[in-house]
Protein backbone atom coordinates (compact mmCIF):
# COMPACT_ATOMS: atom_id res chain seq x y z
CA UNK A 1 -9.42 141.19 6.46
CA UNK A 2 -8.75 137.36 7.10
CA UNK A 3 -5.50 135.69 7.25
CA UNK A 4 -5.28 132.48 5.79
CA UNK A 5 -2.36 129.56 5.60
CA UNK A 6 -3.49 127.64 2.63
CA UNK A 7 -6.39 128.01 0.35
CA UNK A 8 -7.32 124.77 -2.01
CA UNK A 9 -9.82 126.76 -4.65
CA UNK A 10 -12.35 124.32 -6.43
CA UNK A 11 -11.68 125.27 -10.01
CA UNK A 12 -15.70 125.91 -10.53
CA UNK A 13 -15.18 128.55 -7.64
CA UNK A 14 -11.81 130.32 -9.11
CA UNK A 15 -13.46 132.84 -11.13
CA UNK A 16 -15.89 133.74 -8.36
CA UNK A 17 -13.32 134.06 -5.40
CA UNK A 18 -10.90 136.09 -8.09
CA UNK A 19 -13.46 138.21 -9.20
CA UNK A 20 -14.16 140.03 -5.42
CA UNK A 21 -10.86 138.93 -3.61
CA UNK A 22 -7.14 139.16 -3.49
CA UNK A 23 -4.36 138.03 -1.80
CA UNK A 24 -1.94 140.20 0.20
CA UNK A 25 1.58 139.44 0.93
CA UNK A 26 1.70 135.78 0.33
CA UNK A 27 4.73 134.52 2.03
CA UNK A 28 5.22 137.10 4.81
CA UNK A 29 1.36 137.49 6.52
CA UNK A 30 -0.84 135.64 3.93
CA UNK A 31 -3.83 137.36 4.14
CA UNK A 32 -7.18 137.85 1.95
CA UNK A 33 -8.82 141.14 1.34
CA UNK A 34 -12.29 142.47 -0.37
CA UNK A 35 -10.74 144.32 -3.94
CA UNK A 36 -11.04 147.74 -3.45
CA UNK A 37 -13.50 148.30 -6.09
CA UNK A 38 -15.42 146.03 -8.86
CA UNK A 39 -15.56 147.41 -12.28
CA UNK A 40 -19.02 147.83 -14.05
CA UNK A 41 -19.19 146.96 -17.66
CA UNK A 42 -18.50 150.62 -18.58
CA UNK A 43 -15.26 150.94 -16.63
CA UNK A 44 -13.57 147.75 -17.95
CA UNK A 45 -14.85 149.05 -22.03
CA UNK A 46 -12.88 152.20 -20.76
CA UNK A 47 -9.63 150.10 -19.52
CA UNK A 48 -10.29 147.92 -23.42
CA UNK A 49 -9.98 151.16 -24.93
CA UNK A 50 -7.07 152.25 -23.38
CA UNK A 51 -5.33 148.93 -23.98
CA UNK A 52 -2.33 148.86 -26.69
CA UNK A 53 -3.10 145.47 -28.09
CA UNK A 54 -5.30 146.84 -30.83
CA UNK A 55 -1.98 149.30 -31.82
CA UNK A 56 0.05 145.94 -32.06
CA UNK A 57 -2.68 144.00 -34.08
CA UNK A 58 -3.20 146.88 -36.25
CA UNK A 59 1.09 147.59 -36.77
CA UNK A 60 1.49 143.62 -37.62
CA UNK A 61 -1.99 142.99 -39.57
CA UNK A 62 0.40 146.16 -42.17
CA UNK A 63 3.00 144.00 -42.01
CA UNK A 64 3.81 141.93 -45.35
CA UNK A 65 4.53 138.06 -44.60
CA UNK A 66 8.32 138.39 -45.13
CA UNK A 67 7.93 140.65 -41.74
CA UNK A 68 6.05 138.48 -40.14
CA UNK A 69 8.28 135.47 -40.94
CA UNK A 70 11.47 137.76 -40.03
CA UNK A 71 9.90 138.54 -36.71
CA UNK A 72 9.09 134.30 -35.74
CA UNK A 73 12.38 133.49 -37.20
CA UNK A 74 14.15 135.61 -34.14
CA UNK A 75 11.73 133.99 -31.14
CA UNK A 76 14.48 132.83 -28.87
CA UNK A 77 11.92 130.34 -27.20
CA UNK A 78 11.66 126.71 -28.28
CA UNK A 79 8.14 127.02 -29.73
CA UNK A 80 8.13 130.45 -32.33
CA UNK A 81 6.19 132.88 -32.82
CA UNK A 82 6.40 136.02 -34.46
CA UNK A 83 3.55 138.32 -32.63
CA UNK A 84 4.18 137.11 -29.45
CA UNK A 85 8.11 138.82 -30.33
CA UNK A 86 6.68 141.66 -31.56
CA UNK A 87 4.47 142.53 -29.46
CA UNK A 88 6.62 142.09 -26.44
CA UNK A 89 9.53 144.68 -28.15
CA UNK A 90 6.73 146.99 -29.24
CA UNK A 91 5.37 147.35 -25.73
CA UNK A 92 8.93 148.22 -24.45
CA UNK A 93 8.42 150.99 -27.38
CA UNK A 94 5.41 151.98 -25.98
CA UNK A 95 6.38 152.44 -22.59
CA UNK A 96 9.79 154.63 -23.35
CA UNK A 97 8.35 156.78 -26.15
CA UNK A 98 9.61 155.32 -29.02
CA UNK A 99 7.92 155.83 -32.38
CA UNK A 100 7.86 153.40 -34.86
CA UNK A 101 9.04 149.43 -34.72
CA UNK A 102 12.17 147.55 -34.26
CA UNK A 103 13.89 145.30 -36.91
CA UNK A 104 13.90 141.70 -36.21
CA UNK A 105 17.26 140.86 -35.02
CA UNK A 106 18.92 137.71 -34.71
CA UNK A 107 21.42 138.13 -31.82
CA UNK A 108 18.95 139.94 -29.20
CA UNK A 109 15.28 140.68 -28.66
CA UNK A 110 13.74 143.57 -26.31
CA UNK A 111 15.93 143.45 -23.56
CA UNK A 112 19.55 143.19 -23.20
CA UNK A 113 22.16 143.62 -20.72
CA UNK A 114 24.16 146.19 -20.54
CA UNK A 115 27.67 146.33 -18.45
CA UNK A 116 29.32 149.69 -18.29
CA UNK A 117 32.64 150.73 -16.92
CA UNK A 118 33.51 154.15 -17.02
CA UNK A 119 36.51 155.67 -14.89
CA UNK A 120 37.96 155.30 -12.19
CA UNK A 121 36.88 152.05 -12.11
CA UNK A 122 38.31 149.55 -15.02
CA UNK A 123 37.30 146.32 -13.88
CA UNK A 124 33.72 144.26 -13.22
CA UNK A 125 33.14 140.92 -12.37
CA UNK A 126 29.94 139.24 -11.64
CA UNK A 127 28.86 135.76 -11.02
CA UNK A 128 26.01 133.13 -11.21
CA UNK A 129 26.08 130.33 -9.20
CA UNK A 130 24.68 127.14 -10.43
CA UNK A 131 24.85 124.24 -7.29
CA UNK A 132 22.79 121.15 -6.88
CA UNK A 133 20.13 123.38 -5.41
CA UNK A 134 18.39 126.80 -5.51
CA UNK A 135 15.89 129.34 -5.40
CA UNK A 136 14.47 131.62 -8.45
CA UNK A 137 11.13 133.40 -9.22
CA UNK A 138 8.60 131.77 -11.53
CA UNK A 139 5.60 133.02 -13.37
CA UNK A 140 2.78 132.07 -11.66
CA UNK A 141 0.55 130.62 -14.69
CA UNK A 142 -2.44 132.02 -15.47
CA UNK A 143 -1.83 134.85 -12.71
CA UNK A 144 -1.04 138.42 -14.47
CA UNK A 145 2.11 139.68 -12.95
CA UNK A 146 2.19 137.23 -9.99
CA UNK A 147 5.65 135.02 -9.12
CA UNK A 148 6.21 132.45 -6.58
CA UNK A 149 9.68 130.91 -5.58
CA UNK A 150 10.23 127.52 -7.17
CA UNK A 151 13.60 124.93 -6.10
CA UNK A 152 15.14 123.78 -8.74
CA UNK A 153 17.57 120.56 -8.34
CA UNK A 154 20.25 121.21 -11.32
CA UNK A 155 22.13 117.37 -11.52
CA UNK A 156 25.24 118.26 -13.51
CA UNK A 157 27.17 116.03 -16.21
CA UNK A 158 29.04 117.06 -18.99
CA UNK A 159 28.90 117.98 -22.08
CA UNK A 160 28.42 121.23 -20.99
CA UNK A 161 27.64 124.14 -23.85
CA UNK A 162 27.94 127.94 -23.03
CA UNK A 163 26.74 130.67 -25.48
CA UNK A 164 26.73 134.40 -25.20
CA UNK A 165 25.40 137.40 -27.64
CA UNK A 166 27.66 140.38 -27.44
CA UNK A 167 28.22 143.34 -28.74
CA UNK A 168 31.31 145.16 -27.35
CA UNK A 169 32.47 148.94 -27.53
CA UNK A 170 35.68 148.34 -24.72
CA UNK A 171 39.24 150.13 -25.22
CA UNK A 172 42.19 148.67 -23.07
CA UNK A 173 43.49 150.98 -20.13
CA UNK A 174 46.74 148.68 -19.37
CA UNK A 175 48.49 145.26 -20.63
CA UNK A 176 46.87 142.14 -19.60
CA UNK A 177 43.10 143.78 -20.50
CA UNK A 178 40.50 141.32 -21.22
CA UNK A 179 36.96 140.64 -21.24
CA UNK A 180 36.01 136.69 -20.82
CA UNK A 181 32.41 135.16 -20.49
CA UNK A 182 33.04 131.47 -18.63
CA UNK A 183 32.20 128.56 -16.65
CA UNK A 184 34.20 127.58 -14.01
CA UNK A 185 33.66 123.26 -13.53
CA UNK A 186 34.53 122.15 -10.11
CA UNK A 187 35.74 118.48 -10.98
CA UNK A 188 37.02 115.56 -8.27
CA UNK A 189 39.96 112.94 -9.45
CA UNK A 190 41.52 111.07 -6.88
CA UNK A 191 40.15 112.92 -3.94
CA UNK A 192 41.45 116.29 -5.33
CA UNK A 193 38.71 118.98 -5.70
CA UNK A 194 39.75 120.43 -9.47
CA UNK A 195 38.34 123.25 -11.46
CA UNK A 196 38.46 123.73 -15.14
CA UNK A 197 37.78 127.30 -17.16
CA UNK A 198 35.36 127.05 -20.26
CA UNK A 199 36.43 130.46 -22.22
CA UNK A 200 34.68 132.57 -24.42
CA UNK A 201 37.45 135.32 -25.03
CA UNK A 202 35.19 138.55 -26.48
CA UNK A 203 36.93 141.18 -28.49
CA UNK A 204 37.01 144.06 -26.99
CA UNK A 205 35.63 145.98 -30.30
CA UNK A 206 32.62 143.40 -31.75
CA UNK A 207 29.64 143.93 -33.72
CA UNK A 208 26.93 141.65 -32.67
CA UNK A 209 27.80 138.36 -32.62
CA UNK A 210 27.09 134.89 -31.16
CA UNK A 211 29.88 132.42 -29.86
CA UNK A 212 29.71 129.14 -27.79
CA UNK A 213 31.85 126.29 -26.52
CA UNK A 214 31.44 122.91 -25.58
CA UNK A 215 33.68 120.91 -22.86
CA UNK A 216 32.53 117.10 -23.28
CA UNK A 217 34.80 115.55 -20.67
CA UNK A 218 36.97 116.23 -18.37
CA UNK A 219 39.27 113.54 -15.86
CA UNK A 220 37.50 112.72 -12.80
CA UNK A 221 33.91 113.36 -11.94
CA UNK A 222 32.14 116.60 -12.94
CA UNK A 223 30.66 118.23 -9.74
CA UNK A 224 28.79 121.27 -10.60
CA UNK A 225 29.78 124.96 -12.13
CA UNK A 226 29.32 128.51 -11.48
CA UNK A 227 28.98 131.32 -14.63
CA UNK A 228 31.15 134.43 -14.85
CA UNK A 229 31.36 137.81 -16.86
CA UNK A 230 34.81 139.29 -16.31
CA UNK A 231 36.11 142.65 -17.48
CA UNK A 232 39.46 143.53 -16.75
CA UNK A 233 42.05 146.75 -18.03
CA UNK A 234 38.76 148.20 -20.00
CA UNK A 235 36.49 150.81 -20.07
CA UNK A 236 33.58 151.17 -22.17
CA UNK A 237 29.96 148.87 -22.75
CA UNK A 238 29.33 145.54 -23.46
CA UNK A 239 25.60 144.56 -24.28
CA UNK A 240 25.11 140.97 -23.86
CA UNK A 241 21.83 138.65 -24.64
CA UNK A 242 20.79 134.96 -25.13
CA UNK A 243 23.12 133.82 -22.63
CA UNK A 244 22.76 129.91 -22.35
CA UNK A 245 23.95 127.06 -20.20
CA UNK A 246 23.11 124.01 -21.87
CA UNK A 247 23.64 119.78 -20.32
CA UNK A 248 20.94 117.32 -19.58
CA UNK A 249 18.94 118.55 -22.27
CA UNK A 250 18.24 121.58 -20.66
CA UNK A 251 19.36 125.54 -20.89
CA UNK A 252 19.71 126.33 -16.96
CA UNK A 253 21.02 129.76 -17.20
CA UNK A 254 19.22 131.90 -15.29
CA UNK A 255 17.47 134.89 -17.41
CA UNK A 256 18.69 133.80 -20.32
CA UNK A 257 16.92 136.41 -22.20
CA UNK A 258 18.77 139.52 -19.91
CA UNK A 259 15.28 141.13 -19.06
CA UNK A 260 16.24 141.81 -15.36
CA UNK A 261 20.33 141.37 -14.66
CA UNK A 262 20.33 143.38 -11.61
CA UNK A 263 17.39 141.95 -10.10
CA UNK A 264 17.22 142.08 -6.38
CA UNK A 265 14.92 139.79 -4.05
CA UNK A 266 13.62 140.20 -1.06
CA UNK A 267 10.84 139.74 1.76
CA UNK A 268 9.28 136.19 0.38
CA UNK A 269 11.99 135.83 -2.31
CA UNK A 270 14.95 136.40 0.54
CA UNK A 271 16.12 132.68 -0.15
CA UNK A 272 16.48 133.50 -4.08
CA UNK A 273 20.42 134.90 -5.35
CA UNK A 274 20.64 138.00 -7.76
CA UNK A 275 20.59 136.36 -11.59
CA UNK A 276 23.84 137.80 -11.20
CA UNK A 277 26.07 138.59 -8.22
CA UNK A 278 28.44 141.29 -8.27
CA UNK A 279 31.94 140.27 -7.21
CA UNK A 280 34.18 143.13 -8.35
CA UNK A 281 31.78 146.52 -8.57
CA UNK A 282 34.19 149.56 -8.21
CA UNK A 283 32.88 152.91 -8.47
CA UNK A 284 31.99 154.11 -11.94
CA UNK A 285 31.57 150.08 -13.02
CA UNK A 286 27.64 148.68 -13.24
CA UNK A 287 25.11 146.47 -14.61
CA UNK A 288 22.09 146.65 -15.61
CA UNK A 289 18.72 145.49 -18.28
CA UNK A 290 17.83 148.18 -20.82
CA UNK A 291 15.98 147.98 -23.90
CA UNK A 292 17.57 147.24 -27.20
CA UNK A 293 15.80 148.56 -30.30
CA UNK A 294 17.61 150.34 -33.32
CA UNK A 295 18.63 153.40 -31.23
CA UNK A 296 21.36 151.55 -29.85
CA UNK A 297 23.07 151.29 -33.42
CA UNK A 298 23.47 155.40 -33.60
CA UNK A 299 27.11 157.37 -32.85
CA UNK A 300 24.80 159.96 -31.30
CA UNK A 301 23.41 157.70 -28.87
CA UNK A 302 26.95 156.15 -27.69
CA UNK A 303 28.26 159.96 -27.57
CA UNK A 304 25.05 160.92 -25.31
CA UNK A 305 25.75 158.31 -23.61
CA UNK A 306 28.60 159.09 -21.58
CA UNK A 307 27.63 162.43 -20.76
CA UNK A 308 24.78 160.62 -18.45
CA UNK A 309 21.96 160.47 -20.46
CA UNK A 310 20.83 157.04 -21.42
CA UNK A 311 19.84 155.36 -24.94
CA UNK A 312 16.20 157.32 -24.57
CA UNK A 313 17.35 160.58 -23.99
CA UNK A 314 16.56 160.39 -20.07
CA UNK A 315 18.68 161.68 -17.56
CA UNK A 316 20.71 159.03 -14.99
């Protein structure tokens, strides 16, 4: 074993060095290491066969091109496409035991969070903070399942656009309930530090639905702004998905797409926050990424629910 600082790869060398070495802990004791084994042509035919990719090109190859169309029509990214969807809901499928295929839907895709508050707790809040600088975990390109943390320096100026997808299933417990997704602006006007709420007020019984709201200006100088999701006087579920933060051009919520919520970071990725940071998290209250495919529709599968078992018939 060898520990190394840096290592500058020649790309003519890259497939080489990856083929009979790894790395080991990047950021904590960088380190190289022999793989433990090299795979002969049989063994990797044998990891081919195994592979579901030929179950997704087979399920859309049946589809007819309305399905196809439906399916790119729902890509949340800038640049659609409809397998690349697919085939990223039918491996969630896969993994949880899930026959058959999702319908295209236009308000979330895959994953989606999901906030629960069940007694005796009948309030959550949870935060993400957006300042002028700050940590989160990027895809390492080219690199299966690898992630490195990346600075980002977020200059903030208004307009400022916030959108949510929600579905809500909440029931008051006492006056005063609500359940608000907003941005809280931190403005200065003559040398008074100001904040401003941006509201989206969400019904506490909704189907799936999109909203957003734009604040253009506001009296002073715009500073910066943090994100919140507040429940308060409920219990029940709200699922939530495409959740956006759009100025300068640019979405800069973080996880817009709700695949990981709850995440936690540690070791290398100490200096990166939660995409959300709990604030008020009684007993009985929680948060967390599940996936969303046409189970979550079904009575039975609220009413099974709340007897702790989750939408794919597993225990909690």
């Amino acid at each position: 074993m060898v520990k190394t600082s840096y290592l500058d790869i020649p790309p003519e060398l890259e497939e080489k060095y990856y083929s009979g070495l790894q790395s080991m802990d990047r950021f904590i004791i960088p380190r190289i290491k022999v793989k433990t084994s090299l795979l002969s042509k049989k063994k990797r035919l044998e990891i081919t066969a195994r592979s579901y990719l030929s179950q997704y090109v087979a399920l859309w190859n049946n589809f007819t091109d309305e399905q196809k169309a439906n399916w790119k029509s729902v890509d949340p990214h800038s640049q659609k496409h409809g397998f690349r969807t697919f085939t990223a809901d039918q491996a969630q499928r896969i993994k949880l035991e899930l026959g058959g295929v999702a319908t295209p839907n236009q308000y979330h895709q895959n994953m989606i969070g999901r906030i629960l508050i069940q007694s005796p707790a009948d309030e959550l809040k949870i935060t993400q903070s957006h300042p002028s600088s700050y940590w989160i975990s990027q895809k390492v390109e080219g690199k299966d399942n690898m992630y490195q943390p990346v600075e980002i320096s977020e200059s903030f100026s208004l307009p400022l656009k916030i959108t949510i997808g929600y579905k809500s299933d909440l029931i008051s417990t006492n006056g005063g309930s609500f359940a608000y997704f907003y941005a809280v602006i931190r403005h200065l006007y003559q040398g008074e530090n100001l904040s401003y709420n941006l509201i989206i007020d969400i019904p506490l019984q909704s189907h799936w639905y999109k909203e957003e709201i734009t604040i253009s200006e506001l009296i002073g100088e715009a500073i910066s702004y943090d994100l919140y999701i507040h429940l308060y006087k409920v219990t029940g579920t709200l699922f939530i998905d495409n959740v956006k933060a759009e100025h300068s051009g640019s979405n800069w919520a973080i996880d817009t797409f709700c695949n990981k919520i709850e995440q936690n970071f540690s070791r290398g990725f100490y200096q990166i926050s939660q995409p959300w940071t709990p604030i008020t998290l009684p007993t009985g209250a929680s948060y967390k990424s599940i996936y969303a495919g046409d189970e979550i529709y079904t009575a039975s599968v609220y009413g099974l629910k709340w007897y702790g078992i989750n939408l794919y018939g597993q225990t909690e």
